[in-house]
PDB file of N, CA and C in Angstrom:
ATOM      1  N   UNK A   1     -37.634 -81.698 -41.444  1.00  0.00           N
ATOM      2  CA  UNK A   1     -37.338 -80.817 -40.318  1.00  0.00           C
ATOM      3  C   UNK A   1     -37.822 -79.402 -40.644  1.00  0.00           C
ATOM      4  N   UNK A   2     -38.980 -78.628 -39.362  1.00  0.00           N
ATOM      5  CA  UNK A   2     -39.289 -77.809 -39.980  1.00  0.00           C
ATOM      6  C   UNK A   2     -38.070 -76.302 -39.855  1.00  0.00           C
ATOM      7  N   UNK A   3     -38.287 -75.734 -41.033  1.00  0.00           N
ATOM      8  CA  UNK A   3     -37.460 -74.046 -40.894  1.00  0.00           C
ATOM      9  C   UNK A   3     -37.743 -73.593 -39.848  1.00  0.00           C
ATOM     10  N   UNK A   4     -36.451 -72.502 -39.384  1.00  0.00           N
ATOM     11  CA  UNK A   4     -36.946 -71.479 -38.438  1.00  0.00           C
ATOM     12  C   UNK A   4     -38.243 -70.641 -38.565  1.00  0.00           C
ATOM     13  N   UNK A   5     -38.424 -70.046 -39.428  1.00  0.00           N
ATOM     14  CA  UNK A   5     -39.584 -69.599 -39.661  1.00  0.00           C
ATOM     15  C   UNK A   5     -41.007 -70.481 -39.284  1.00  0.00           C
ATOM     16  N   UNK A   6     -40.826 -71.883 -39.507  1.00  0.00           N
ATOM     17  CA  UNK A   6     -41.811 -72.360 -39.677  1.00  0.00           C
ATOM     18  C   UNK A   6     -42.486 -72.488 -37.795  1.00  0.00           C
ATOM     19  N   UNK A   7     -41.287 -71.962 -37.344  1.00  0.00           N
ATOM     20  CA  UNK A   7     -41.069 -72.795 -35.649  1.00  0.00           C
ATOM     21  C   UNK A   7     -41.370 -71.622 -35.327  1.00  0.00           C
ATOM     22  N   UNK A   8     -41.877 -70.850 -35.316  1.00  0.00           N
ATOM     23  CA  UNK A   8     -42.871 -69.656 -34.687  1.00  0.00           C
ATOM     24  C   UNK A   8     -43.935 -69.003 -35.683  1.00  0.00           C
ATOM     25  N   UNK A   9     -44.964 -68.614 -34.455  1.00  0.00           N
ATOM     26  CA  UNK A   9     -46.128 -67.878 -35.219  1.00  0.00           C
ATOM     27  C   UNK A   9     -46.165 -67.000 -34.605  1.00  0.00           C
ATOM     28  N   UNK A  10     -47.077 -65.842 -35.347  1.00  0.00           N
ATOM     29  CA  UNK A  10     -47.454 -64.504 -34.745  1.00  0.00           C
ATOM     30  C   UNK A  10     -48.687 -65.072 -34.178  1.00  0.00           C
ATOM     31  N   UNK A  11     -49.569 -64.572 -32.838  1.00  0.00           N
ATOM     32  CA  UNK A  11     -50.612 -64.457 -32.569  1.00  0.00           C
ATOM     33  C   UNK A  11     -51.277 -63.058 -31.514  1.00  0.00           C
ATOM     34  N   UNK A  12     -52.421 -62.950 -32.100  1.00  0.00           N
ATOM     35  CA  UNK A  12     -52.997 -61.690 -31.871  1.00  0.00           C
ATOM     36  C   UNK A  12     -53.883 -61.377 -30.399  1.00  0.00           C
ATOM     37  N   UNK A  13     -53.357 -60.978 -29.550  1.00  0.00           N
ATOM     38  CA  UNK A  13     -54.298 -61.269 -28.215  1.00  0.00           C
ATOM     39  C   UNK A  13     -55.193 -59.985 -28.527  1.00  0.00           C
ATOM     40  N   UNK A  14     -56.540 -60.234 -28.421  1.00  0.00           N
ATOM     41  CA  UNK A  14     -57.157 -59.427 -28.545  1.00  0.00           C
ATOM     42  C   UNK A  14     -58.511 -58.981 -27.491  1.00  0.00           C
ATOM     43  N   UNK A  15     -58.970 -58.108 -27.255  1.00  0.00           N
ATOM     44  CA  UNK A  15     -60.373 -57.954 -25.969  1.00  0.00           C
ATOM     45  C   UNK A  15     -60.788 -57.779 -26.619  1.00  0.00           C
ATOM     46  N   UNK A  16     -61.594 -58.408 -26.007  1.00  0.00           N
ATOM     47  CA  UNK A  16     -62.896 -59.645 -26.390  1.00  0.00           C
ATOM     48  C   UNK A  16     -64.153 -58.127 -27.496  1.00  0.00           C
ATOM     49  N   UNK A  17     -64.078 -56.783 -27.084  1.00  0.00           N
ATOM     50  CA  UNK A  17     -64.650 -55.867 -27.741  1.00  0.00           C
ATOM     51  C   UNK A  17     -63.733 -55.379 -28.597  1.00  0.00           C
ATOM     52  N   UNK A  18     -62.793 -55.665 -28.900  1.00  0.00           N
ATOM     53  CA  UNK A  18     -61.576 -55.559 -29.973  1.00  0.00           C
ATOM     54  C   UNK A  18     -61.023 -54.012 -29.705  1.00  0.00           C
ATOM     55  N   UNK A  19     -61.583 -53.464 -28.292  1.00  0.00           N
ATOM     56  CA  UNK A  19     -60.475 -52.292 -28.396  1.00  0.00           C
ATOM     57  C   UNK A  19     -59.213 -51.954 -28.273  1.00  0.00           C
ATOM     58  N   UNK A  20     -58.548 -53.198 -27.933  1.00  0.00           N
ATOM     59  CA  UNK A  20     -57.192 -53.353 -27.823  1.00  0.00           C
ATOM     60  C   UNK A  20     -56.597 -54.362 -27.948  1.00  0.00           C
ATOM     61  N   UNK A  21     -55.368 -54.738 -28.961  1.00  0.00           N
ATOM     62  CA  UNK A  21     -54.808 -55.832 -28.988  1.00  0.00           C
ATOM     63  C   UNK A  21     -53.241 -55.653 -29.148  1.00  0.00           C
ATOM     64  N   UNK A  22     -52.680 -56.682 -29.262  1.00  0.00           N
ATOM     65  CA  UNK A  22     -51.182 -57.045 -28.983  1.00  0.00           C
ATOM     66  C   UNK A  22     -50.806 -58.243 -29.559  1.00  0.00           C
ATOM     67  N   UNK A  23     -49.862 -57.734 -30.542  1.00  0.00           N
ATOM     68  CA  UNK A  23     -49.098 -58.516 -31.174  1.00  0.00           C
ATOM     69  C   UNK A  23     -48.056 -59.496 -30.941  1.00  0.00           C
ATOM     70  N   UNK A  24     -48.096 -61.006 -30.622  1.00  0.00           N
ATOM     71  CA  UNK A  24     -46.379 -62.012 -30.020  1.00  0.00           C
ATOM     72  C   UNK A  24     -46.362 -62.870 -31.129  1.00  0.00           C
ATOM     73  N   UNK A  25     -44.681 -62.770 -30.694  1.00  0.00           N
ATOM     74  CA  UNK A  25     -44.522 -64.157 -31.818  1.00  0.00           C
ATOM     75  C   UNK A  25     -43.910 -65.442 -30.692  1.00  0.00           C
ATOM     76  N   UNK A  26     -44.595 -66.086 -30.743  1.00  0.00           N
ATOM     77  CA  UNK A  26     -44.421 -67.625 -29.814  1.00  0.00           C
ATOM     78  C   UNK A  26     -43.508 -68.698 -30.778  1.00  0.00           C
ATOM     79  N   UNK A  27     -42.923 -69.369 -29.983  1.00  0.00           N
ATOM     80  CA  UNK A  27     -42.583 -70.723 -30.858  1.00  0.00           C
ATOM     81  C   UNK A  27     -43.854 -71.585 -30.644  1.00  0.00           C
ATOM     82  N   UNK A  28     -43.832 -72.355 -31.602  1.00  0.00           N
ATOM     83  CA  UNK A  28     -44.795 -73.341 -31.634  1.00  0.00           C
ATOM     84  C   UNK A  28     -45.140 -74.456 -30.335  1.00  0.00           C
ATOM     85  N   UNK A  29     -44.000 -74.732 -29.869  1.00  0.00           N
ATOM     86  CA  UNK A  29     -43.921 -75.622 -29.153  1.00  0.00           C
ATOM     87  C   UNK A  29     -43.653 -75.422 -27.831  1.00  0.00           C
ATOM     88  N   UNK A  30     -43.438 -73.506 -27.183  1.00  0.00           N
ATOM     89  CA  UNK A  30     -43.415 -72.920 -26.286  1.00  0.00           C
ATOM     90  C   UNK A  30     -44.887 -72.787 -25.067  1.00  0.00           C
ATOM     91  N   UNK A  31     -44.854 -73.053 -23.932  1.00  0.00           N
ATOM     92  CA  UNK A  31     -46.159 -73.021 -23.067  1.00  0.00           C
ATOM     93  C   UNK A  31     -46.543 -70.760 -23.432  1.00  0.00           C
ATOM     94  N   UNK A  32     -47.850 -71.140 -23.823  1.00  0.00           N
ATOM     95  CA  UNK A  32     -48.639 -69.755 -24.040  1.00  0.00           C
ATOM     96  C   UNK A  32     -48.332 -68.669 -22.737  1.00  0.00           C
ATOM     97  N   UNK A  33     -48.195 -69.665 -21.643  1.00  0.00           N
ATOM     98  CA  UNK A  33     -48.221 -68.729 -20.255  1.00  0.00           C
ATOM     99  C   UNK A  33     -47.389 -67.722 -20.111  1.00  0.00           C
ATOM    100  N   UNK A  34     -45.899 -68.024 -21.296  1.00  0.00           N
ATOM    101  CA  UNK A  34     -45.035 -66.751 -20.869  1.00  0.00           C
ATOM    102  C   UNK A  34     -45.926 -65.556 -21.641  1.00  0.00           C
ATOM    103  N   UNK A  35     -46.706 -65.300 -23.317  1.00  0.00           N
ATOM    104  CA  UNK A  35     -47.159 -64.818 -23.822  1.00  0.00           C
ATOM    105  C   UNK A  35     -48.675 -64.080 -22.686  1.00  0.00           C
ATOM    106  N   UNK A  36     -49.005 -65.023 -21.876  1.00  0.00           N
ATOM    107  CA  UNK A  36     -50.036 -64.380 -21.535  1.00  0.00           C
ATOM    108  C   UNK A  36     -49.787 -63.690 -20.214  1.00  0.00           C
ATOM    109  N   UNK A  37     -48.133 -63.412 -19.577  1.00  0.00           N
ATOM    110  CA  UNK A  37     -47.971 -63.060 -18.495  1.00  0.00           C
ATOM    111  C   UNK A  37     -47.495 -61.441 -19.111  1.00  0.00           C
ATOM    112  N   UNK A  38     -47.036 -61.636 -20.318  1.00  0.00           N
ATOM    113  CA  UNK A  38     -46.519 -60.680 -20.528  1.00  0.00           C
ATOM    114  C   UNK A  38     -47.654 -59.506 -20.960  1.00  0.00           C
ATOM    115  N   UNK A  39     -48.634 -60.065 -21.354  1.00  0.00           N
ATOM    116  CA  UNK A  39     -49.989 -59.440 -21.633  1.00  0.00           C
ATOM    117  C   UNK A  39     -50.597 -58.884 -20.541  1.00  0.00           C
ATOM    118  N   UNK A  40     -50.473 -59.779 -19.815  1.00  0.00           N
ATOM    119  CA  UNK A  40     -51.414 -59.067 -18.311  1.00  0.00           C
ATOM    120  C   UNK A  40     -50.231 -58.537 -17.644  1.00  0.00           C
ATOM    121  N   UNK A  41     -49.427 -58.456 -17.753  1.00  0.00           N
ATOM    122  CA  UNK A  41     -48.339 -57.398 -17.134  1.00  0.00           C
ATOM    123  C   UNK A  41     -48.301 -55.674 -17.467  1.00  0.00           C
ATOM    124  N   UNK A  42     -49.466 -55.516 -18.597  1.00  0.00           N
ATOM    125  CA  UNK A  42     -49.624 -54.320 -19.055  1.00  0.00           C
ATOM    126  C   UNK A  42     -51.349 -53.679 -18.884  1.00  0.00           C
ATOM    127  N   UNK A  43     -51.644 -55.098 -17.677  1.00  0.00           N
ATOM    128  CA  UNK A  43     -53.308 -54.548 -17.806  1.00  0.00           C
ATOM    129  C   UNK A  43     -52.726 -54.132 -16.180  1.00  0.00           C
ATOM    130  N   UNK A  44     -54.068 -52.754 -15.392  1.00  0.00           N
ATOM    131  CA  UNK A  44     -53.746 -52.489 -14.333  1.00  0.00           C
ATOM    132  C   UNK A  44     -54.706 -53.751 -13.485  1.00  0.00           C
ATOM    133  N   UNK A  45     -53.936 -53.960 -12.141  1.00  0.00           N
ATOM    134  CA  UNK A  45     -53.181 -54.979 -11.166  1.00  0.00           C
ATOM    135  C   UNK A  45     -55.262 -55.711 -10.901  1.00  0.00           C
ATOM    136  N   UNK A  46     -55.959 -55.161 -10.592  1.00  0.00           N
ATOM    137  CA  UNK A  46     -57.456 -55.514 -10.546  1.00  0.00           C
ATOM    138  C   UNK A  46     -57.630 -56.242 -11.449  1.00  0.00           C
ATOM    139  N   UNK A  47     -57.663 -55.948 -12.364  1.00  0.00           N
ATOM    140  CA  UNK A  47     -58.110 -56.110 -13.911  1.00  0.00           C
ATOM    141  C   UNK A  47     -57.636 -57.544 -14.177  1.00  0.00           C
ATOM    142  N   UNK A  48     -56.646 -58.345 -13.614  1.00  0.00           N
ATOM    143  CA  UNK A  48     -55.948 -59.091 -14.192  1.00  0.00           C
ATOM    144  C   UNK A  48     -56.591 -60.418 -13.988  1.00  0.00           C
ATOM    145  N   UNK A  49     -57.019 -60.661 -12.456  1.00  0.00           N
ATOM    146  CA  UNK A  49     -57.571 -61.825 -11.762  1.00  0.00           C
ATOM    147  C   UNK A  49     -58.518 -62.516 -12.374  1.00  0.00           C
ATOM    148  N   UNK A  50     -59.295 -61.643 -13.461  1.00  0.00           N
ATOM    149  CA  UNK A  50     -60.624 -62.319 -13.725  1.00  0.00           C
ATOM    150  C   UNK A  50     -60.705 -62.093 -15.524  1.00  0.00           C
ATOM    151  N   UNK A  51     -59.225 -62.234 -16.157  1.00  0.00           N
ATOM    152  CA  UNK A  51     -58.523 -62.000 -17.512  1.00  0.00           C
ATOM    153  C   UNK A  51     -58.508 -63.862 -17.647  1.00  0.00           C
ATOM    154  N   UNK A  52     -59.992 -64.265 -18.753  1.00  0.00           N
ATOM    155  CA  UNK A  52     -59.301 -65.925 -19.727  1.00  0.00           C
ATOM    156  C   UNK A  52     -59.149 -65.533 -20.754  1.00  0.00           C
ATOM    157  N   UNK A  53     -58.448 -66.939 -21.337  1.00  0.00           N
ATOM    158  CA  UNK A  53     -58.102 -66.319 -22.696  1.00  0.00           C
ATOM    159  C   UNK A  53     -58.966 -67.489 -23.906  1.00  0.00           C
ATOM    160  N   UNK A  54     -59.449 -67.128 -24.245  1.00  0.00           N
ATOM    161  CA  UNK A  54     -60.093 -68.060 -25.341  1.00  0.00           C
ATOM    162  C   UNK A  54     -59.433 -68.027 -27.119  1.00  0.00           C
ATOM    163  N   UNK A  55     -59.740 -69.396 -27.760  1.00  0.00           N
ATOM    164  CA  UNK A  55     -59.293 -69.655 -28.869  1.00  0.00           C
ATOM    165  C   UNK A  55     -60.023 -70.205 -29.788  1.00  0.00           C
ATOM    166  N   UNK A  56     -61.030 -70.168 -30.723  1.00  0.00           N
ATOM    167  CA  UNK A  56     -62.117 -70.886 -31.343  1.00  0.00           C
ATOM    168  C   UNK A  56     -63.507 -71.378 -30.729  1.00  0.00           C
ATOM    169  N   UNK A  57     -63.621 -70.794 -29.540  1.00  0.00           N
ATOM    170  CA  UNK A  57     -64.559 -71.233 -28.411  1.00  0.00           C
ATOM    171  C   UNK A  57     -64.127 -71.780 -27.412  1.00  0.00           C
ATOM    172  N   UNK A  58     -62.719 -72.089 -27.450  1.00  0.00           N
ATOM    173  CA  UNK A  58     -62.380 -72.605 -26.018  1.00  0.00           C
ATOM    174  C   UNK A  58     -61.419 -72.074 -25.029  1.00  0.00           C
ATOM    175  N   UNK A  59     -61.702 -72.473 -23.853  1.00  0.00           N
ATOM    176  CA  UNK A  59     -60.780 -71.269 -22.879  1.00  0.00           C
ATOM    177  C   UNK A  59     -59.087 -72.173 -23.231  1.00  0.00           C
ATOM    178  N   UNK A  60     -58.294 -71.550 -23.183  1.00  0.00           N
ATOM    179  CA  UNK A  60     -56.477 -71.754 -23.409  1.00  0.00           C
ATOM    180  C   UNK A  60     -56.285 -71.684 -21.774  1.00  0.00           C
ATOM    181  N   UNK A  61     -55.645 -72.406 -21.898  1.00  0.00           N
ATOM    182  CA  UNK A  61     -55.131 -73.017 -20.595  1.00  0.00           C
ATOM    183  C   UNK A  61     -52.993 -72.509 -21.009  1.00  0.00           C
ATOM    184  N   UNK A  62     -52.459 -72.105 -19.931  1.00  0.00           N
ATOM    185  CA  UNK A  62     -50.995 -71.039 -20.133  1.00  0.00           C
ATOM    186  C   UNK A  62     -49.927 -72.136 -20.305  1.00  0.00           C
ATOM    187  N   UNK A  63     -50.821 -73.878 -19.714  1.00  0.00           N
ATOM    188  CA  UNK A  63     -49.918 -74.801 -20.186  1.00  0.00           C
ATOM    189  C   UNK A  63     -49.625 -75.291 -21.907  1.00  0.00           C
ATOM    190  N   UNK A  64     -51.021 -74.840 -22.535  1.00  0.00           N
ATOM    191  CA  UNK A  64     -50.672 -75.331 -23.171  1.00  0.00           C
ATOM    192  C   UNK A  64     -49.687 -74.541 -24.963  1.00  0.00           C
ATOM    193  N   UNK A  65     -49.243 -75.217 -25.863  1.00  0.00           N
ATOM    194  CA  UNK A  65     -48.867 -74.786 -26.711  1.00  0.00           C
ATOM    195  C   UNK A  65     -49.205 -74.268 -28.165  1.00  0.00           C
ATOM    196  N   UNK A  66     -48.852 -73.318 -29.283  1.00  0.00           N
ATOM    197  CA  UNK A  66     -49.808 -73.193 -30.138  1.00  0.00           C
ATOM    198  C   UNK A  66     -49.336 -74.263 -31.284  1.00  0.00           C
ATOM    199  N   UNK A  67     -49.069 -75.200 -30.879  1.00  0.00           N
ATOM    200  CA  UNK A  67     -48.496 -76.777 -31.886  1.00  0.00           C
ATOM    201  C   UNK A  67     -49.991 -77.035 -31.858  1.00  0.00           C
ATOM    202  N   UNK A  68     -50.167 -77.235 -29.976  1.00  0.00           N
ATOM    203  CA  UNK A  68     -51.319 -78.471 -29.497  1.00  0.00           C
ATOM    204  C   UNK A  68     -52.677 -77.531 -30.015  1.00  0.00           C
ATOM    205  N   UNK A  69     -53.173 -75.860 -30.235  1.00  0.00           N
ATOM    206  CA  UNK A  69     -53.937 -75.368 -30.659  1.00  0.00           C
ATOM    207  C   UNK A  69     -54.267 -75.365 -31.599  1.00  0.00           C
ATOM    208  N   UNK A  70     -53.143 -75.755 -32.431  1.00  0.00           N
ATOM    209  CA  UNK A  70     -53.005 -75.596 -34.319  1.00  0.00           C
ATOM    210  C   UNK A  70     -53.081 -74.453 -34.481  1.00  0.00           C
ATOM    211  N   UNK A  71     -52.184 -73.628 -33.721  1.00  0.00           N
ATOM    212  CA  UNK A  71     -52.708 -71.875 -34.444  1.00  0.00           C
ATOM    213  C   UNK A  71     -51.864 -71.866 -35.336  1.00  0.00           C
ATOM    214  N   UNK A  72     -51.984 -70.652 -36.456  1.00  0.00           N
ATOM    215  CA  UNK A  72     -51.437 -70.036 -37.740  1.00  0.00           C
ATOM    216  C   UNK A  72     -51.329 -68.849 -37.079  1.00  0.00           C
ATOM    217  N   UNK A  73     -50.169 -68.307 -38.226  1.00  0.00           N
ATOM    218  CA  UNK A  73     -49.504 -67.214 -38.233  1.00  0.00           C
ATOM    219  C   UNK A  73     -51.147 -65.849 -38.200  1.00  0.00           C
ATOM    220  N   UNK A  74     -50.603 -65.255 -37.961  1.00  0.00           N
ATOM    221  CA  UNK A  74     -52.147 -64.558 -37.274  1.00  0.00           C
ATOM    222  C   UNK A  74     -53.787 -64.493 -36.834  1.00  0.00           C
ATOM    223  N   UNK A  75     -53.565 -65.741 -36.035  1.00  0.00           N
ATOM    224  CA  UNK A  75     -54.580 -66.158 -35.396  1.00  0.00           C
ATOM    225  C   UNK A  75     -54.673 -65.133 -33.932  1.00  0.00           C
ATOM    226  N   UNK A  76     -56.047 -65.276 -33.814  1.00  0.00           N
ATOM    227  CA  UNK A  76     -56.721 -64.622 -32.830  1.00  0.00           C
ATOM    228  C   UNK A  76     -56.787 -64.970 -31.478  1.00  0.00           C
ATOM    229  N   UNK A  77     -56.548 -65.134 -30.425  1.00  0.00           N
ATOM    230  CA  UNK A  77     -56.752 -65.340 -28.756  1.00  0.00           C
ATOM    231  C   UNK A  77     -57.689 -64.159 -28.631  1.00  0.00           C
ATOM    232  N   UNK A  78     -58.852 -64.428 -28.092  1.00  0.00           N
ATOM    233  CA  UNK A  78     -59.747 -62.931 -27.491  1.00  0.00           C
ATOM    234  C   UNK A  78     -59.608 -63.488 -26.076  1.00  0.00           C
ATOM    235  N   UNK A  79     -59.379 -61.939 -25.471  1.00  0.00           N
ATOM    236  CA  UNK A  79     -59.137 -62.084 -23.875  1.00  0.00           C
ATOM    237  C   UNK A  79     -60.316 -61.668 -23.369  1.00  0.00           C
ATOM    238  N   UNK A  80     -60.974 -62.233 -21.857  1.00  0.00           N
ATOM    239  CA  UNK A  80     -62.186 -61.977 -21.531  1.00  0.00           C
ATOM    240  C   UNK A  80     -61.615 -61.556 -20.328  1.00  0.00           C
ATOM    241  N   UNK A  81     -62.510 -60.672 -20.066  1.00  0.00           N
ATOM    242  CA  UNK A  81     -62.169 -59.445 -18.990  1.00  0.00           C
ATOM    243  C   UNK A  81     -63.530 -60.060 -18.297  1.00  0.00           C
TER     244      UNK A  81
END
């Protein structure tokens, strides 16, 4: 059974030109979408519609989890504007 610790990671949302990023800690087994609402809740209201989020080359979908991604404790999401 894994530790508390083990049951969340940090991950790093970052744009995509790395001028800005933001630090969450997710549970593993939590849908990404609350992490990525809370992200675009701080971009202005335009900006948001045409915000994916990619992970190793592939676009992240808000269903899914960072179990099903295999992310580690400070792994990268770059956001595409």
């Amino acid at each position: 059974m894994p530790s508390e610790e083990q049951s969340c990671v940090s991950v790093k949302l970052q744009s995509r030109d790395r001028s800005s990023s933001q630090l969450f800690f997710v549970h593993r087994e939590a849908p990404l979408s609350s992490v990525f609402s809370q992200y675009l809740s701080r971009l202005p209201a335009g900006a948001r519609r045409s915000v994916q989020f990619h992970f190793d080359g592939s676009k992240v979908a808000g269903s899914q989890t960072a179990a099903q991604l295999e992310l580690e404790d400070g792994d990268i999401i770059e956001v595409w504007t």
